[in-house]
Protein backbone atom coordinates (compact mmCIF):
# COMPACT_ATOMS: atom_id res chain seq x y z
CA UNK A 1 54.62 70.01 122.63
CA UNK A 2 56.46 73.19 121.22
CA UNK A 3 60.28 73.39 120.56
CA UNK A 4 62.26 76.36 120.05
CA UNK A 5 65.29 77.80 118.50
CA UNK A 6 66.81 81.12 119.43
CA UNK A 7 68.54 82.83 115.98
CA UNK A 8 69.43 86.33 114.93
CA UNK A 9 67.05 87.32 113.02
CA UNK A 10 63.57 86.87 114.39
CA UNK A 11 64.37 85.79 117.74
CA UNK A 12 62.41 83.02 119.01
CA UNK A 13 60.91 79.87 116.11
CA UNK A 14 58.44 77.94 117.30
CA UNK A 15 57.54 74.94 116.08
CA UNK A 16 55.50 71.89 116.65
CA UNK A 17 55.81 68.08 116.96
CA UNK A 18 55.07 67.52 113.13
CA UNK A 19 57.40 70.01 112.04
CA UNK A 20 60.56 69.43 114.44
CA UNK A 21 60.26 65.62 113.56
CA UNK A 22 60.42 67.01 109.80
CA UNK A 23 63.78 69.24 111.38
CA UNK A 24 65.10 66.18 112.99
CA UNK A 25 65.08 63.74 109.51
CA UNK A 26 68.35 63.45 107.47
CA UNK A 27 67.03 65.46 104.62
CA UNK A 28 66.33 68.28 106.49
CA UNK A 29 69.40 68.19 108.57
CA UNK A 30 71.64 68.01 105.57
CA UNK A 31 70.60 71.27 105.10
CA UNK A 32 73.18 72.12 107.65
CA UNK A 33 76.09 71.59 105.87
CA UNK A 34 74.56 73.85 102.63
CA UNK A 35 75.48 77.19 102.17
CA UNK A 36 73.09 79.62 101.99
CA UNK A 37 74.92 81.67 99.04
CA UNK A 38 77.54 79.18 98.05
CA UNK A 39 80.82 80.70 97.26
CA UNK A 40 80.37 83.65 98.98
CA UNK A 41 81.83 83.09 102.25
CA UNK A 42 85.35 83.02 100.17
CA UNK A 43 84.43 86.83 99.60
CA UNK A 44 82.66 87.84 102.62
CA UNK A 45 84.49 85.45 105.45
CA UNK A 46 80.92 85.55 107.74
CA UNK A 47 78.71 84.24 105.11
CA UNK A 48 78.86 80.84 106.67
CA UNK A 49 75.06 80.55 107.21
CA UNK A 50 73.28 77.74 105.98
CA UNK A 51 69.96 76.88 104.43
CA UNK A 52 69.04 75.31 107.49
CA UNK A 53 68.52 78.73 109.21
CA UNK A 54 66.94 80.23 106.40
CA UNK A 55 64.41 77.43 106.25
CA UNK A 56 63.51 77.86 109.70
CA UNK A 57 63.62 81.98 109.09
CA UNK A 58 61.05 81.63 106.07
CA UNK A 59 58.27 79.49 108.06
CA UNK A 60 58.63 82.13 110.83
CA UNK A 61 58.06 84.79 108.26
CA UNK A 62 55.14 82.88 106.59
CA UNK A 63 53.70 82.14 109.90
CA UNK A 64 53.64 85.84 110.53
CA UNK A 65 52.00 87.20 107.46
CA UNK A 66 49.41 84.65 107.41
CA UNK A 67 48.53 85.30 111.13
CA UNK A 68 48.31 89.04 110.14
CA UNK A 69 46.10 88.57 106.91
CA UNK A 70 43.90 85.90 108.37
CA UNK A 71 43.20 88.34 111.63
CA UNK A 72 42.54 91.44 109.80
CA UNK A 73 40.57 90.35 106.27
CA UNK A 74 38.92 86.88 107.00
CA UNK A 75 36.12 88.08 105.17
CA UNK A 76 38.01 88.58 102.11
CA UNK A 77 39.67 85.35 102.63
CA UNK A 78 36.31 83.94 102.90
CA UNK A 79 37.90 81.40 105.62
CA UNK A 80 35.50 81.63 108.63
CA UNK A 81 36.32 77.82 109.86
CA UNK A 82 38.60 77.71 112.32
CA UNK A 83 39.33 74.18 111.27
CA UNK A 84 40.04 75.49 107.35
CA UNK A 85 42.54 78.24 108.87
CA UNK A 86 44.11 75.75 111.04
CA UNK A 87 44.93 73.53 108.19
CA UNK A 88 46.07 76.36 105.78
CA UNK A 89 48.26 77.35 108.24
CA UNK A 90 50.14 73.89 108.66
CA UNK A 91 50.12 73.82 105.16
CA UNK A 92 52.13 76.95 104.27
CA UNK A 93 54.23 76.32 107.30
CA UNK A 94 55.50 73.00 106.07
CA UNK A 95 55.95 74.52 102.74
CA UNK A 96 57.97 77.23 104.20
CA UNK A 97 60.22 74.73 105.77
CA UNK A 98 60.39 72.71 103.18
CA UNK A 99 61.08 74.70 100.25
CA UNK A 100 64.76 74.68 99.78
CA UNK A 101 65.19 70.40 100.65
CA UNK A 102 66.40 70.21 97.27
CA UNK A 103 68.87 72.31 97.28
CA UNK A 104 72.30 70.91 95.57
CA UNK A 105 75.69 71.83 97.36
CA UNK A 106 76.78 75.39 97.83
CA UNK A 107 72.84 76.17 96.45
CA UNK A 108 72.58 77.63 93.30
CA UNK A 109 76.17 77.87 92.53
CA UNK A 110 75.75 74.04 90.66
CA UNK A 111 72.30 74.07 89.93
CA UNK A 112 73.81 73.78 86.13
CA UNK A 113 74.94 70.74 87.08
CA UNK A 114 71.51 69.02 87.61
CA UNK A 115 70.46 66.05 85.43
CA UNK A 116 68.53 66.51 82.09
CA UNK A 117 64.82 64.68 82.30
CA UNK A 118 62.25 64.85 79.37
CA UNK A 119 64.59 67.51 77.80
CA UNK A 120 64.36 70.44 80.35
CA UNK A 121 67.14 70.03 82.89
CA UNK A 122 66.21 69.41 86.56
CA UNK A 123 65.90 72.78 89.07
CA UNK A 124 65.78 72.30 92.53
CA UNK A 125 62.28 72.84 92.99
CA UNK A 126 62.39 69.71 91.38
CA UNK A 127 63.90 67.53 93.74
CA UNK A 128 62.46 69.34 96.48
CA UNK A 129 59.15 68.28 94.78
CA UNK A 130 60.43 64.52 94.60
CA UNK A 131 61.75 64.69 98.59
CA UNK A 132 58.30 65.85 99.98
CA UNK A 133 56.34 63.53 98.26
CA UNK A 134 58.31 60.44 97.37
CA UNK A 135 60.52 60.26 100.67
CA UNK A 136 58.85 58.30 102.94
CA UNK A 137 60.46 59.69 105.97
CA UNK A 138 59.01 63.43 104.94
CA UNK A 139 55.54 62.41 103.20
CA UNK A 140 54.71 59.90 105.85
CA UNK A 141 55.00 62.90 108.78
CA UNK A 142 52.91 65.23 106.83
CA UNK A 143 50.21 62.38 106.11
CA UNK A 144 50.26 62.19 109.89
CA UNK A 145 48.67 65.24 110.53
CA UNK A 146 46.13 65.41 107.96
CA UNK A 147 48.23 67.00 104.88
CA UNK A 148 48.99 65.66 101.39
CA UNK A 149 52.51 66.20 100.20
CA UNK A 150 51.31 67.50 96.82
CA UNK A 151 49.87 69.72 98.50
CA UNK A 152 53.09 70.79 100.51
CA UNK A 153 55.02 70.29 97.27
CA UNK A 154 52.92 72.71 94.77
CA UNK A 155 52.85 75.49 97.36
CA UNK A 156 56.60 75.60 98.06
CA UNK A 157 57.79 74.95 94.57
CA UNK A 158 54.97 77.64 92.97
CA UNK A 159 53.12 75.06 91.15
CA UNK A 160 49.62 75.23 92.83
CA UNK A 161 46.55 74.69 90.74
CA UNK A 162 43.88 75.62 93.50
CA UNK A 163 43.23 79.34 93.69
CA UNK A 164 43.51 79.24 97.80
CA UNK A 165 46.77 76.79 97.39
CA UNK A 166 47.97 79.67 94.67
CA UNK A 167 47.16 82.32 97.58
CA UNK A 168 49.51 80.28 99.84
CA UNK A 169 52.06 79.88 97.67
CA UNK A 170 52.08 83.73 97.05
CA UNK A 171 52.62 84.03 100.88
CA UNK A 172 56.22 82.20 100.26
CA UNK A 173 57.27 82.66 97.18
CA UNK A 174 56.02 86.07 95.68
CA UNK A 175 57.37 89.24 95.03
CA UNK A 176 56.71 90.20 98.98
CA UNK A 177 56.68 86.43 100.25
CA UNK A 178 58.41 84.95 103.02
CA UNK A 179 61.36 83.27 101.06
CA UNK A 180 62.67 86.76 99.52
CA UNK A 181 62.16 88.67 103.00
CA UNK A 182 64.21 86.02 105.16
CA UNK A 183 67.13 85.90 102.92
CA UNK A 184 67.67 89.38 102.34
CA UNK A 185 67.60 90.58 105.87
CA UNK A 186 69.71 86.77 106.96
CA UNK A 187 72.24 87.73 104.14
CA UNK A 188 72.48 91.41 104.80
CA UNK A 189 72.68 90.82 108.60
CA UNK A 190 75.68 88.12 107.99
CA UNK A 191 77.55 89.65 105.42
CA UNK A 192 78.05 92.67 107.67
CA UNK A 193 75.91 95.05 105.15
CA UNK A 194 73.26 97.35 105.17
CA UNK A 195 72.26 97.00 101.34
CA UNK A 196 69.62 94.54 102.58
CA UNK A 197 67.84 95.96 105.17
CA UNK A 198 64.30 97.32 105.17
CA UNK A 199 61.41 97.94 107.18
CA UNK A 200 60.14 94.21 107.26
CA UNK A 201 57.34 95.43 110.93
CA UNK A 202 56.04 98.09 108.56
CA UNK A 203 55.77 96.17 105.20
CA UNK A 204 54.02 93.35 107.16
CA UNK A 205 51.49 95.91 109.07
CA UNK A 206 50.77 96.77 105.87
CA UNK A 207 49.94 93.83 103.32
CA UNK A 208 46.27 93.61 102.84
CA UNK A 209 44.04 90.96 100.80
CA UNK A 210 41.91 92.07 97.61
CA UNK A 211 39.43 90.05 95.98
CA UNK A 212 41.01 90.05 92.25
CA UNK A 213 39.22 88.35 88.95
CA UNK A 214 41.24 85.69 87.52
CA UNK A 215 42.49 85.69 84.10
CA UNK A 216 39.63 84.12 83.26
CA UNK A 217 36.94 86.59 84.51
CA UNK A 218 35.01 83.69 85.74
CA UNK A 219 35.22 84.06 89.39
CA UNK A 220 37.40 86.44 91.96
CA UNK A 221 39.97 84.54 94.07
CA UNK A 222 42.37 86.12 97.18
CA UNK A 223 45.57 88.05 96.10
CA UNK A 224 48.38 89.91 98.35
CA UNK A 225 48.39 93.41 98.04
CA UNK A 226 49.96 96.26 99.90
CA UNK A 227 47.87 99.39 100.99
CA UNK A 228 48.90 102.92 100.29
CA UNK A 229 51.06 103.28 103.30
CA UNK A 230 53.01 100.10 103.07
CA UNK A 231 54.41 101.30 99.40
CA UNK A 232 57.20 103.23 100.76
CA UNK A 233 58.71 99.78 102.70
CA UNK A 234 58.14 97.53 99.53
CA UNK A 235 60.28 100.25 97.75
CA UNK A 236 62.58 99.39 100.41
CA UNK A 237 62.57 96.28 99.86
CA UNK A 238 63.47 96.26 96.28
CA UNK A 239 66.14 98.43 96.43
CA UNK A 240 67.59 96.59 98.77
CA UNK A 241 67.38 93.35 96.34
CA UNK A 242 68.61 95.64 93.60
CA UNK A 243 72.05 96.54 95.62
CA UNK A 244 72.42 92.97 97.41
CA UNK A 245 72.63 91.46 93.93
CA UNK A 246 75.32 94.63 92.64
CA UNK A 247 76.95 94.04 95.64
CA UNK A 248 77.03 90.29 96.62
CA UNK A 249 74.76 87.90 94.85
CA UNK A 250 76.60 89.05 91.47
CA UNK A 251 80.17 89.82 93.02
CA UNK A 252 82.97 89.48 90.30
CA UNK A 253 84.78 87.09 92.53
CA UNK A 254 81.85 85.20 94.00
CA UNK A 255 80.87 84.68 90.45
CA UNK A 256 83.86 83.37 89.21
CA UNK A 257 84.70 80.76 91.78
CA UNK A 258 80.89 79.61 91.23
CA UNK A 259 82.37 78.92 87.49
CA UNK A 260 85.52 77.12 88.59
CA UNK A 261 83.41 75.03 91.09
CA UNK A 262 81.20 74.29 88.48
CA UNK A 263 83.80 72.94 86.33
CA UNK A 264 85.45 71.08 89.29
CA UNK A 265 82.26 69.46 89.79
CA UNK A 266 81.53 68.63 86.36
CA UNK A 267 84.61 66.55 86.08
CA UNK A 268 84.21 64.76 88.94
CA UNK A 269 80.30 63.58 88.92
CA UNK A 270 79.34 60.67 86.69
CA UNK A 271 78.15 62.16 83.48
CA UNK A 272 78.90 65.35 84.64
CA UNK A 273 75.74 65.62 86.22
CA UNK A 274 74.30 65.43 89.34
CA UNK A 275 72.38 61.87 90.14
CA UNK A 276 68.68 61.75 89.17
CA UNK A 277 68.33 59.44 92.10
CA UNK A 278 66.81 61.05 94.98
CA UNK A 279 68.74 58.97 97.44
CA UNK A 280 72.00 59.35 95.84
CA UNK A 281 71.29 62.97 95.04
CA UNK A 282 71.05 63.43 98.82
CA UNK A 283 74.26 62.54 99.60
CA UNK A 284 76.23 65.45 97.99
CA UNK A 285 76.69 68.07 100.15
CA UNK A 286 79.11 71.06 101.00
CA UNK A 287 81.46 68.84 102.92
CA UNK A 288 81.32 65.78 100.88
CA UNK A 289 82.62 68.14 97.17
CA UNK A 290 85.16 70.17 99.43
CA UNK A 291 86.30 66.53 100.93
CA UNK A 292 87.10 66.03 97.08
CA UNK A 293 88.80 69.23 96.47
CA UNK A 294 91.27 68.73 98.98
CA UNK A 295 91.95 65.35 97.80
CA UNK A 296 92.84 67.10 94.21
CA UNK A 297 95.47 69.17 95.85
CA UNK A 298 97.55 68.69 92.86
CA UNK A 299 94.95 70.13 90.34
CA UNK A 300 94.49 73.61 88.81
CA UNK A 301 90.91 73.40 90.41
CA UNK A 302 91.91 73.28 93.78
CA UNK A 303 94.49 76.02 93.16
CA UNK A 304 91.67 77.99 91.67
CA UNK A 305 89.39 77.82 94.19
CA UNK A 306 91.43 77.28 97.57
CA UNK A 307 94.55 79.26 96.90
CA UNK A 308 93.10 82.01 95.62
CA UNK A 309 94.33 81.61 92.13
CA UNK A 310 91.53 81.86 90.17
CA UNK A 311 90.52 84.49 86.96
CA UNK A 312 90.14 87.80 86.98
CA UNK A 313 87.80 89.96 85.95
CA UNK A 314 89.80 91.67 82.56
CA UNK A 315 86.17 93.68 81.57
CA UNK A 316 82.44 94.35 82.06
CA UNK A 317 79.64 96.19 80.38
CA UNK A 318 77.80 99.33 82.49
CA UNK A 319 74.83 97.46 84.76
CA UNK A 320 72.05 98.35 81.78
CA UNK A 321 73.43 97.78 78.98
CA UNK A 322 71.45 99.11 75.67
CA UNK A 323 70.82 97.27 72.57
CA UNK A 324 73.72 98.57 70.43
CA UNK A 325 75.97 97.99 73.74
CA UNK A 326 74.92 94.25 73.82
CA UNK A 327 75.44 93.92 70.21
CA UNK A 328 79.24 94.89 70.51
CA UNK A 329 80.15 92.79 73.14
CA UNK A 330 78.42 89.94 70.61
CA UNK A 331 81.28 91.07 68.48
CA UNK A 332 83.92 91.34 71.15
CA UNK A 333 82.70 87.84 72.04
CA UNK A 334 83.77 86.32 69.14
CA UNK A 335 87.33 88.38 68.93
CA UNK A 336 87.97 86.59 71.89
CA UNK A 337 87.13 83.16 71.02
CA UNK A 338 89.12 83.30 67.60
CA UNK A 339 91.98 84.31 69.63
CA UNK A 340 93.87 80.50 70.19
CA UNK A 341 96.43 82.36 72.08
CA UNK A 342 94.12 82.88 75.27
CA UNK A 343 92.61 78.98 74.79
CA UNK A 344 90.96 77.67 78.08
CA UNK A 345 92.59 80.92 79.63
CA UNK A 346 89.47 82.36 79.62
CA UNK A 347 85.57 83.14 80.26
CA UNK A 348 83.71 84.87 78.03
CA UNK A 349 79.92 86.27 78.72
CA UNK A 350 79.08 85.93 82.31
CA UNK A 351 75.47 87.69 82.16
CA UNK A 352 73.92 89.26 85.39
CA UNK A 353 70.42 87.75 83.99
CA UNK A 354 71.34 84.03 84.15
CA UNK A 355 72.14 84.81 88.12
CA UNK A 356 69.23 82.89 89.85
CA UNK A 357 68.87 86.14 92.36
CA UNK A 358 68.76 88.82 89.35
CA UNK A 359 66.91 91.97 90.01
CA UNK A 360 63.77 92.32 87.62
CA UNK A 361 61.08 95.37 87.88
CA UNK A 362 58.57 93.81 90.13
CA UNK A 363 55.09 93.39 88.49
CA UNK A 364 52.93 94.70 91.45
CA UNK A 365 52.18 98.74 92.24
CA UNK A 366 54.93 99.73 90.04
CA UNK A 367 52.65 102.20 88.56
CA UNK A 368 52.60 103.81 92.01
CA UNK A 369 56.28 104.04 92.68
CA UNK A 370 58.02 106.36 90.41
CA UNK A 371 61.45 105.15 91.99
CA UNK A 372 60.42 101.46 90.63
CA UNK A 373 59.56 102.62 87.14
CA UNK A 374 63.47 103.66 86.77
CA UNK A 375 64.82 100.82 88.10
CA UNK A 376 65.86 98.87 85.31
CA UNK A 377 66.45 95.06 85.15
CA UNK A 378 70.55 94.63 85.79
CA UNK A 379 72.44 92.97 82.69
CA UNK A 380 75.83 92.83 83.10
CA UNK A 381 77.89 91.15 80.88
CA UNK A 382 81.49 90.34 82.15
CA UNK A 383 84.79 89.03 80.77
CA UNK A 384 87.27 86.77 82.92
CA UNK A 385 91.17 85.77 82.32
CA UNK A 386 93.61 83.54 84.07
CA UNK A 387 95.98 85.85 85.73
CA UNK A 388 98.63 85.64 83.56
CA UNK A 389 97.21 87.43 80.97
CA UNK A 390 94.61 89.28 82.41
CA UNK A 391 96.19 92.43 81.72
CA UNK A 392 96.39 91.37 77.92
CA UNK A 393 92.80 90.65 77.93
CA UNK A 394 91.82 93.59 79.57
CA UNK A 395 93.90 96.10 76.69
CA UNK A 396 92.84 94.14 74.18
CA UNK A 397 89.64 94.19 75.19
CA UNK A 398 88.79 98.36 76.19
CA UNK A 399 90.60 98.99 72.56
CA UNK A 400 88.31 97.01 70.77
CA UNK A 401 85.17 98.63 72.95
CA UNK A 402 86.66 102.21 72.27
CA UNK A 403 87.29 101.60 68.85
CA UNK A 404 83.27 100.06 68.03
CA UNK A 405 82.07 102.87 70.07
CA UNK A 406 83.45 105.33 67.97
CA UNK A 407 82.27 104.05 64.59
CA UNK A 408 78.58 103.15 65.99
């Protein structure tokens, strides 16, 4: 039996018994009440949708590329089973839909906020590792059909060790994978902005498979790879990742309010932290830490973050900043925080490369795209004040810059 849902986007998702039973379990439908970009819809009022959608949006992407490669270079593939194709398929499939489970509330705006374990502090790859293969009620229905959940785990969280499972996990989670193409055309389309659209028909008609040598040398394995004709739509694509993240992902106000819900949070979760315990991690979600803002009505949190009252950007570097640039913020830095009269008034150093959905150079056919080549990693550096003396900040702040410049 085949279910459907009808979404923006793509249309028509298909799916089948395994995978709406998977759609139908309380992990995956908490997924519903998750923001797709967190804070964002408090700067763009539309960007209400969910990582629910997107889930379904990424298998239907997956789905699509693997149909395409699989029809058109099975002999590079070396997959000539039908059986073998059939089974890859429901593999990255499940992995599609399955890759964001672990997801904390409002996404990656508290991912900070995730427990320390062994010394390296949790991601949420990490609990969507733990849900898929430790949850009974999601490892038991992929056991059903054949599948191990490691399996399903490694290829949505990136952490294959088979050469084919590495292919797979390429599919989703690459430079050109599923996960990146869903979310910039579903954030572009509900944001109300072109920045990221692109020709997703013609980069599709147009990824290929090459046989590549591993590392190694020892033996050639599958690899994603886009033919002559498709480079024009993967530059499309990466622009348009380059301007979503100027121009939404690393918004000056979207930012900010991810900071003061951080610091709500942080006070109000034992330790500070979000639980380690899969079950109890679970349970947070949008609703449940917005139940508990509005229960704080009396706090400088909710004021922050509900009333609009929350800092300011007072300065920011250019979007590539150079060496000696970098090196005088350092210094303005530390004018700043030996200033008492500004005290938890404000934040210093919010840096474009800690955002999760920073723009890097990507690592494949660069060399063919001179447009690419120039396109520089972004690595903004900002400066935030409480309103009240935002102003003071920002003086204090463009004297010092002007001053440095002119003695460098």
């Amino acid at each position: 039996m085949y279910y459907e849902f009808r979404e923006p986007i793509h249309g028509f998702i298909t799916l089948e018994d395994h995978e709406m039973s998977i759609v139908d379990s309380r992990p995956f439908q908490r997924l519903r009440n998750i923001r797709q970009l967190g804070t964002t819809y408090l700067v763009y009022p539309s960007a209400n949708h969910t990582r629910f959608e997107h889930s379904l949006g990424t298998l239907q992407v997956v789905s699509e590329i693997f149909d395409h490669l699989v029809k058109s270079y099975s002999e590079e593939l070396g997959w000539n089973k039908d059986e073998k194709i059939k089974s890859y398929r429901r593999l990255v499939r499940l992995a599609a839909l399955l890759h964001d489970i672990g997801h904390a509330p409002f996404s990656h705006s508290s991912e900070s906020l995730m427990p320390i374990e062994s010394g390296d502090r949790y991601k949420h790859e990490d609990y969507t590792r733990e849900v898929i293969t430790n949850l009974d009620e999601i490892a038991q229905k992929i056991q059903d059909v054949g599948l191990d959940p490691r399996d399903v785990a490694a290829i949505a969280t990136g952490k294959t060790t088979e050469p084919e499972h590495d292919f797979l996990s390429d599919l989703l989670t690459g430079e050109l994978g599923a996960d990146r193409i869903d979310y910039l055309l579903r954030d572009s389309y509900h944001l109300g902005v072109i920045y990221g659209k692109f020709d997703y028909p013609r980069l599709l008609q147009t990824l290929v498979v090459r046989k590549m040598p591993t590392e190694e040398g020892e033996q050639e394995v599958p690899q994603i790879a886009i033919e002559e004709g498709g480079v024009h739509a993967a530059e499309a694509l990466y622009i348009a990742r380059y301007w979503m993240f100027l121009q939404v992902y690393f918004h000056k106000t979207r930012r900010i309010l991810d900071r003061h819900l951080t610091e709500f949070l942080r006070d109000h979760l034992q330790d500070g932290t979000y639980p380690s315990s899969m079950d109890d991690f679970l349970q947070w979600d949008d609703f449940k830490v917005l139940g508990l803002l509005t229960d704080q009505s009396d706090t400088v949190h909710h004021d922050r973050l509900l009333k609009r009252k929350h800092f300011r950007e007072a300065f920011l570097t250019s979007d590539h900043p150079k060496d000696f640039e970098l090196e005088r913020f350092a210094w303005l830095m530390e004018k700043l925080e030996n200033n008492n009269a500004y005290n938890d008034n404000i934040y210093i150093d919010d840096k474009a490369s800690m955002d999760p959905y920073n723009y890097s150079a990507p690592s494949i056919f660069i060399k063919r795209s001179s447009i690419l080549q120039n396109l520089d990693k972004v690595d903004t550096r900002r400066v935030y004040a409480d309103l009240s003396i935002r102003d003071n900040v920002e003086t204090e702040c463009k004297e010092f810059w002007e001053k440095r410049g002119q003695g460098r």
